[in-house]
Protein backbone atom coordinates (compact mmCIF):
# COMPACT_ATOMS: atom_id res chain seq x y z
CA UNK A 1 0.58 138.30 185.63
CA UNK A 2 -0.27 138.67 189.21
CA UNK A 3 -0.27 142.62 190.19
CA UNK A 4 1.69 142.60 193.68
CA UNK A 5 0.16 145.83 195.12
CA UNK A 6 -3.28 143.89 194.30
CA UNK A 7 -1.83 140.52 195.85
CA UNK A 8 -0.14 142.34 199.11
CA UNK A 9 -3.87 144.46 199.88
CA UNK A 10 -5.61 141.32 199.20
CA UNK A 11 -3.54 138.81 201.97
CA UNK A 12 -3.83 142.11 204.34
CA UNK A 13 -7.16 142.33 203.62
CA UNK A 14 -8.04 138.48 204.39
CA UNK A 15 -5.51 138.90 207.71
CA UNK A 16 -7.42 142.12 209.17
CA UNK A 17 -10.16 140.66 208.54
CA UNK A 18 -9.81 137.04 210.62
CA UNK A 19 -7.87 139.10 212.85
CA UNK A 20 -10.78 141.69 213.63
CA UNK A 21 -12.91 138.64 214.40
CA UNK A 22 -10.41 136.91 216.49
CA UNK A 23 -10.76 140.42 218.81
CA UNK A 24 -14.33 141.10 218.52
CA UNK A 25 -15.81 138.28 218.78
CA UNK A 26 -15.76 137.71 222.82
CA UNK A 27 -16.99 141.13 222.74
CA UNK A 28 -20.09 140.45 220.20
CA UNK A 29 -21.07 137.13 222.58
CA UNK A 30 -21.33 139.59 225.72
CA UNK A 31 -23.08 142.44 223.68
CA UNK A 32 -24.98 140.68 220.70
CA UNK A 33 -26.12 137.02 220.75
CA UNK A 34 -28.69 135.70 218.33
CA UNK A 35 -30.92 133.47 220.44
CA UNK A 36 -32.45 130.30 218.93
CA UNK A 37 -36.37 130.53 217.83
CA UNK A 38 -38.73 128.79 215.89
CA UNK A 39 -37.11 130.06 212.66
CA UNK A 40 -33.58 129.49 213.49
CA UNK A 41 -31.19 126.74 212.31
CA UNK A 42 -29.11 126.99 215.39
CA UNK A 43 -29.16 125.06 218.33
CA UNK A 44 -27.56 127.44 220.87
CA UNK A 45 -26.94 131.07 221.16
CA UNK A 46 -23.99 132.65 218.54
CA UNK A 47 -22.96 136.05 218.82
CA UNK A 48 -23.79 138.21 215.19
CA UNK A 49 -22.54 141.09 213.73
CA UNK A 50 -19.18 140.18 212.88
CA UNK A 51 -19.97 141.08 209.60
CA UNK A 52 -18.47 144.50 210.49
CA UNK A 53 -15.05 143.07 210.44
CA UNK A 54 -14.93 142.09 206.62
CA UNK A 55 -17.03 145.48 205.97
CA UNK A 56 -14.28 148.12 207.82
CA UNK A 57 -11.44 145.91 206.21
CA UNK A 58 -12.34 145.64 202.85
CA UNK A 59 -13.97 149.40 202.53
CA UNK A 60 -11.23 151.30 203.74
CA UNK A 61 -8.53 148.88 202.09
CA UNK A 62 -10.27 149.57 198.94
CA UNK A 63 -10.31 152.94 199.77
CA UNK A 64 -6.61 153.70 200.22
CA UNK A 65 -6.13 151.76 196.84
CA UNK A 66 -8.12 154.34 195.30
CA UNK A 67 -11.45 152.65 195.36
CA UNK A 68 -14.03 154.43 197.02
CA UNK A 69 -17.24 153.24 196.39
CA UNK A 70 -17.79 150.84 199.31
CA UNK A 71 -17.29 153.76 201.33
CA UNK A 72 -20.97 154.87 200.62
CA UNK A 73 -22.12 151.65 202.18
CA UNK A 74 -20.29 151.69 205.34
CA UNK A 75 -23.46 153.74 206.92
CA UNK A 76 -25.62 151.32 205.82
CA UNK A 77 -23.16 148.52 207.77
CA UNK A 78 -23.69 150.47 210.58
CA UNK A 79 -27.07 151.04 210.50
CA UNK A 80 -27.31 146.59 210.64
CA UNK A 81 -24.96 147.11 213.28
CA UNK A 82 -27.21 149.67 215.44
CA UNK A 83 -30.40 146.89 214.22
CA UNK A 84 -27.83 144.19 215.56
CA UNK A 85 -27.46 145.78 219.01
CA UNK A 86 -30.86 146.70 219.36
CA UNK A 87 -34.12 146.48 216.64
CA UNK A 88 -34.61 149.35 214.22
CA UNK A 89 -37.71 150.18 212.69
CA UNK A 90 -38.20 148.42 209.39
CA UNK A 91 -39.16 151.92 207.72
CA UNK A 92 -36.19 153.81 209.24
CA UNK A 93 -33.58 150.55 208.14
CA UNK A 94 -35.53 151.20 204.43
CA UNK A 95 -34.72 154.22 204.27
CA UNK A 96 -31.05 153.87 204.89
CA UNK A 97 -31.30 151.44 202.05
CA UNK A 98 -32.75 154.38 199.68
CA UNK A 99 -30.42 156.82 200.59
CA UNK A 100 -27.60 154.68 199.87
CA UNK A 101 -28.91 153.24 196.55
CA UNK A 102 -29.48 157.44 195.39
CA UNK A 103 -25.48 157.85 196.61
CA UNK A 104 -24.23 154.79 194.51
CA UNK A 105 -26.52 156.74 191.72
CA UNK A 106 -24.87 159.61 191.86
CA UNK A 107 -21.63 158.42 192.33
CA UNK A 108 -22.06 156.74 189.09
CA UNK A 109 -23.43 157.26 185.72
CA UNK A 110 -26.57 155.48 185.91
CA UNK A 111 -28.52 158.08 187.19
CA UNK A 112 -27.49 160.52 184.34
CA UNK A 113 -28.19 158.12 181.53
CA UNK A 114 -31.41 157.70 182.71
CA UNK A 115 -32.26 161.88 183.26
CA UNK A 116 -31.71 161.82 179.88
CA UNK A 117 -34.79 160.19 178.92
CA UNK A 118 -36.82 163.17 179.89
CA UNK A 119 -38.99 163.53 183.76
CA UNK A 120 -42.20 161.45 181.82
CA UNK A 121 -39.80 158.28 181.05
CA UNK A 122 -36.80 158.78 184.04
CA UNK A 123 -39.09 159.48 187.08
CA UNK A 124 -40.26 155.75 186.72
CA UNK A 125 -37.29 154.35 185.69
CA UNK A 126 -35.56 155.91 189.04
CA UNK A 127 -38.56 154.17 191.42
CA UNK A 128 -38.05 151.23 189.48
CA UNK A 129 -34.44 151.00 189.83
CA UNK A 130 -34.69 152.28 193.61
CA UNK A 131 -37.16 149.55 193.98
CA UNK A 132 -34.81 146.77 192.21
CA UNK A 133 -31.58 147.79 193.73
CA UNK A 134 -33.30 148.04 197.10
CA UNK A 135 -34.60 144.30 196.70
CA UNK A 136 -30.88 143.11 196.00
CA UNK A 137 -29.95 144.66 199.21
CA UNK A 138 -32.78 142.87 201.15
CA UNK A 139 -32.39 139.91 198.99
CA UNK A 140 -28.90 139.08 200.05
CA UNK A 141 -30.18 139.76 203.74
CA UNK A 142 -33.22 137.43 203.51
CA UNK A 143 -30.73 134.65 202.43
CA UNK A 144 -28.06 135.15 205.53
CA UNK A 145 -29.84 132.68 207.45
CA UNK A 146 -27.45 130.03 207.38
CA UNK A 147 -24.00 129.81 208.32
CA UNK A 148 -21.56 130.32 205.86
CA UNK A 149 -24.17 129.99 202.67
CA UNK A 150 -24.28 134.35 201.68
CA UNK A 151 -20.68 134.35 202.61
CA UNK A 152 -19.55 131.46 200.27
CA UNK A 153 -21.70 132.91 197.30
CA UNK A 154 -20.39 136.08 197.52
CA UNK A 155 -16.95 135.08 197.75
CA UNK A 156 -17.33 133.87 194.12
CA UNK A 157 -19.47 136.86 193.21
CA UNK A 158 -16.74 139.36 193.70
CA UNK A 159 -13.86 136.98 192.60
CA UNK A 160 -15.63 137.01 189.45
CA UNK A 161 -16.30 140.65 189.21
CA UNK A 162 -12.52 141.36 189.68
CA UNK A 163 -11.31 138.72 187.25
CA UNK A 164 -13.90 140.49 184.71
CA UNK A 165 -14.27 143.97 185.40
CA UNK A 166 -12.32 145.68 188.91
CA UNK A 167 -9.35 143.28 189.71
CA UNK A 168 -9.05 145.59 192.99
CA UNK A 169 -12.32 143.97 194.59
CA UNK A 170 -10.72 140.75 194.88
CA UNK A 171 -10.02 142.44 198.66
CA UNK A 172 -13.81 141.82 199.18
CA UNK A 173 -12.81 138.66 198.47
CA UNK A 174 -10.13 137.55 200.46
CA UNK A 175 -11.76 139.08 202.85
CA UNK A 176 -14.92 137.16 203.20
CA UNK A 177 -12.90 134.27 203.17
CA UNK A 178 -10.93 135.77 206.62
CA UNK A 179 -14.82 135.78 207.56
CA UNK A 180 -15.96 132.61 205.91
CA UNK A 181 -12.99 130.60 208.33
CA UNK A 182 -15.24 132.03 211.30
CA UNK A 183 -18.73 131.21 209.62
CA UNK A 184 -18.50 127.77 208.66
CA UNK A 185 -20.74 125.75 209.93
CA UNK A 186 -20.56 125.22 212.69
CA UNK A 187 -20.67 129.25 212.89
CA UNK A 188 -18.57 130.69 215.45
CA UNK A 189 -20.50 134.16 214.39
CA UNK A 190 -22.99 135.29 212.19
CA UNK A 191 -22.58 138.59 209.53
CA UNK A 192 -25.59 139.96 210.72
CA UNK A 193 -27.57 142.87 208.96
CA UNK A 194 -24.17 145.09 209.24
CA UNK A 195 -23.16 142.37 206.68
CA UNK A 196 -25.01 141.02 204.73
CA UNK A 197 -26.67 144.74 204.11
CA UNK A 198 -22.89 145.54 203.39
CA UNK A 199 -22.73 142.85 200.63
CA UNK A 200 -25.95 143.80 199.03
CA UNK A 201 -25.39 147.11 198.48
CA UNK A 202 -21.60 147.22 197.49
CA UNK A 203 -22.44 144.46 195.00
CA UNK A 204 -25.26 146.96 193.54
CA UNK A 205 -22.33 149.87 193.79
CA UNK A 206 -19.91 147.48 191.82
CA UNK A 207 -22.70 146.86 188.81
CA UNK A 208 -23.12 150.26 188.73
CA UNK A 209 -19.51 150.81 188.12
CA UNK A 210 -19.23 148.51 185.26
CA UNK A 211 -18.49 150.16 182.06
CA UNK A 212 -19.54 147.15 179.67
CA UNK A 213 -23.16 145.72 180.19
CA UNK A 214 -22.42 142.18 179.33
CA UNK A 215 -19.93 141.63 181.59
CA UNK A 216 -21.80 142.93 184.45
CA UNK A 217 -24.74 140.95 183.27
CA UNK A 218 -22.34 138.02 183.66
CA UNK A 219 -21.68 139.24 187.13
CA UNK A 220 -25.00 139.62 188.31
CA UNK A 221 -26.12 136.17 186.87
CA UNK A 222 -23.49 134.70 189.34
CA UNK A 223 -25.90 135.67 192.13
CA UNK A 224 -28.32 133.67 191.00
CA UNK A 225 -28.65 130.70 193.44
CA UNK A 226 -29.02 133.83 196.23
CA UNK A 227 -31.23 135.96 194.74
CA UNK A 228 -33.43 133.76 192.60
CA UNK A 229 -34.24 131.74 195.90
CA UNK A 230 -34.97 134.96 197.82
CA UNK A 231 -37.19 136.12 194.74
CA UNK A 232 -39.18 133.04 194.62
CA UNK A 233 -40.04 133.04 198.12
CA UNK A 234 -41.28 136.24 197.79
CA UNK A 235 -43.59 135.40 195.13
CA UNK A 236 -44.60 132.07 196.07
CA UNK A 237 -45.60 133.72 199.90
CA UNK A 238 -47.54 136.98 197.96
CA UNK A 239 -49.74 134.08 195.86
CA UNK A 240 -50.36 132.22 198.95
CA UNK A 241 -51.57 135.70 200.29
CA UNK A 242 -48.92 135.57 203.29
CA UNK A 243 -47.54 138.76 204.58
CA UNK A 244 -44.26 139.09 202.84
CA UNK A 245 -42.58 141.24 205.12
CA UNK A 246 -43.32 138.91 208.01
CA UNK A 247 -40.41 136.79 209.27
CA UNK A 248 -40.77 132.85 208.00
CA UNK A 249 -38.84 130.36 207.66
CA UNK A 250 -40.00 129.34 203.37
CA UNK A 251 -36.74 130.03 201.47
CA UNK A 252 -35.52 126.96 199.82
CA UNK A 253 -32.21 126.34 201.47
CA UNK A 254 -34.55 126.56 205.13
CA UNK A 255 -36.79 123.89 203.97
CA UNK A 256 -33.77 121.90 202.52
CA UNK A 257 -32.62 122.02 206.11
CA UNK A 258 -35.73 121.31 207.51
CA UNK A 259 -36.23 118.44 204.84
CA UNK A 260 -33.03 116.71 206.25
CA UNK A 261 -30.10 117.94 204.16
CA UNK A 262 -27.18 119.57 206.59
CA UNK A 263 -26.45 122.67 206.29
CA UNK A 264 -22.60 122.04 204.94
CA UNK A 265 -24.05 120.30 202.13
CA UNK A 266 -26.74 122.76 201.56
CA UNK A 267 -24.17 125.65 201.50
CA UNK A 268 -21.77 123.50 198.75
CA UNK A 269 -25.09 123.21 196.77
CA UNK A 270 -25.32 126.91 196.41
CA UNK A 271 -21.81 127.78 196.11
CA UNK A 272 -20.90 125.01 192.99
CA UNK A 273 -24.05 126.47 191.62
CA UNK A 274 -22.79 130.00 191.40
CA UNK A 275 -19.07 128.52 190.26
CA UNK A 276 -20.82 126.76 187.62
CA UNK A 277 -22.42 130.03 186.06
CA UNK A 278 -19.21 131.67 186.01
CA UNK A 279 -17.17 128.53 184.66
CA UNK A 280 -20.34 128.35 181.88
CA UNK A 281 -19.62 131.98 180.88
CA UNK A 282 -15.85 130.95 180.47
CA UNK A 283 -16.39 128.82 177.91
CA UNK A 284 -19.52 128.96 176.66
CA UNK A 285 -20.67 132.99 177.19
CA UNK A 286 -24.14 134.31 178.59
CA UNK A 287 -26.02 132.06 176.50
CA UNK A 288 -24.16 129.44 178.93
CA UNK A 289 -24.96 131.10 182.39
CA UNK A 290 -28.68 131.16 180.79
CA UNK A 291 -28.64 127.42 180.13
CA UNK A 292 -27.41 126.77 183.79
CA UNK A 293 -29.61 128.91 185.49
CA UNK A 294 -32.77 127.41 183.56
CA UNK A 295 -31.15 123.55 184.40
CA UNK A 296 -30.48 125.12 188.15
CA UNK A 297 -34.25 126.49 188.49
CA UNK A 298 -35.21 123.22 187.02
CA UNK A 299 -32.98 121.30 189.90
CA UNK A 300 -34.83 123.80 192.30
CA UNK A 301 -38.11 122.76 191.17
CA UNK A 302 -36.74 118.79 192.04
CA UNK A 303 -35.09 119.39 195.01
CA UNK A 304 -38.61 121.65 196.19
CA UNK A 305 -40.90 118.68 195.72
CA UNK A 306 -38.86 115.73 196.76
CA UNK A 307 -36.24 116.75 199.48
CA UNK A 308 -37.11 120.01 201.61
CA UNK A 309 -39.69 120.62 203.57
CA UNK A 310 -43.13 121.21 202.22
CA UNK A 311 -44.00 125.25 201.55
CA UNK A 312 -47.18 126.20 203.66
């Protein structure tokens, strides 16, 4: 049965949301318009940052139904905003990202569980983790590139943490789909770093949270098509001795682009990839997120040599 507190924050949620936008977003095209370059996929100018919208709506809703955890990421939101308006130094935009990963620590458990291994054995795990959860954050950033595609995978990442673990986050939901009516491609605005930082690290925050492992397991594998493509990339641009924090245009769903696939279908590619990990865990349990994310690598490795653009 449908909880109607949940169901009434979540439409309010969704409304403030695409309302927010409808306001701000004559304001963002006077004050912050993402040119075209070489590495865009858009033609003409489109403001960004309206990923502050879905980031002050679904934080403090979730916040005044007792959930306070997406609080800690606001700064971070507003520290994309400030590199929106005007560039921030990468170390100084890092650093943000630390601080907020150590205040999702301590607002959880993890960071005990892990002192309890002794300084020898939790001093590494803690850079590790730092340097994990930090990669998420920029991971989900790397892949907000194209309209509606982080927006559209996310939307199913925190539907299926609320039907499996927090039923509340289903405002983070809704509320990227208030967004996601505004992003579509054709994008009428972009999330910018304010939101796609946003996503990264409240996602992190919400596995954090999860009392059961497998389930959040489940939840993370759901991310998948996002992060493994970000990951990848990474690698692929360290082997070919390319400066990996230099700004390319090598992810997989760029070079799809690039090979002649639209964007819309490019987008539905990812997104029934991330449904289809959840629906696999429905019936058939991690084992059957596993299997799809081996077939959907394998698909990758297809679509990589025969459809996008070659990697150089």
């Amino acid at each position: 049965m449908i909880n109607l507190k949940i169901l009434i924050f979540a439409l309010s949620s969704f409304l403030l949301t695409y309302i927010f936008l409808l306001k701000i977003i004559p304001i963002l095209k006077l004050k912050i318009l993402d040119i075209p370059n070489e590495r865009s996929l858009h033609k003409k100018p489109i403001p960004r940052g309206g990923g502050i919208a879905f980031s002050l709506s679904s934080a403090l809703l979730l916040a005044i139904n007792g959930n306070f955890e997406p609080i800690f990421s606001l700064p971070l939101a507003l520290v994309g905003l400030a590199d929106d308006l005007k560039d921030i130094s990468s170390k100084y935009r890092y650093l943000f990202q630390v601080i907020t990963v150590l205040l999702l620590f301590i607002n959880s458990q993890f960071i005990y569980q892990i002192l309890n291994y002794g300084y020898l054995i939790s001093i590494p795990l803690l850079l590790i983790s730092l340097i994990f959860f930090t990669g998420i954050i920029n991971f989900v950033n790397f892949m907000d590139g194209m309209d509606g595609l982080v927006a559209s995978c996310m939307i199913v990442v925190f539907f299926v943490y609320s039907s499996l673990i927090n039923p509340n986050y289903i405002l983070i939901t809704t509320s990227l789909v208030g967004f996601l009516i505004w992003n579509w491609p054709p994008a009428k605005v972009f999330m910018g770093d304010c939101g796609s930082t946003f996503l990264g690290s409240v996602f992190i925050g919400s596995l954090l949270h999860s009392k059961e492992i497998i389930p959040a397991i489940a939840v993370f594998n759901v991310s998948c098509p996002l992060i493994l493509d970000a990951f990848f990339c990474v690698v692929r641009r360290y082997v070919a001795g390319q400066n990996i924090f230099e700004s390319h245009k090598k992810h997989l769903y760029q070079r799809l682009f690039d090979g002649g696939m639209s964007q819309r279908k490019v987008v539905f590619l990812y997104f029934i990839y991330s449904s289809l990990i959840y629906f696999s865990y429905l019936f058939l349990g991690i084992s059957g997120e596993f299997l799809v994310i081996f077939l959907m690598i394998i698909h990758g490795l297809y679509l990589d040599r025969n459809l996008a653009k070659p990697f150089s």
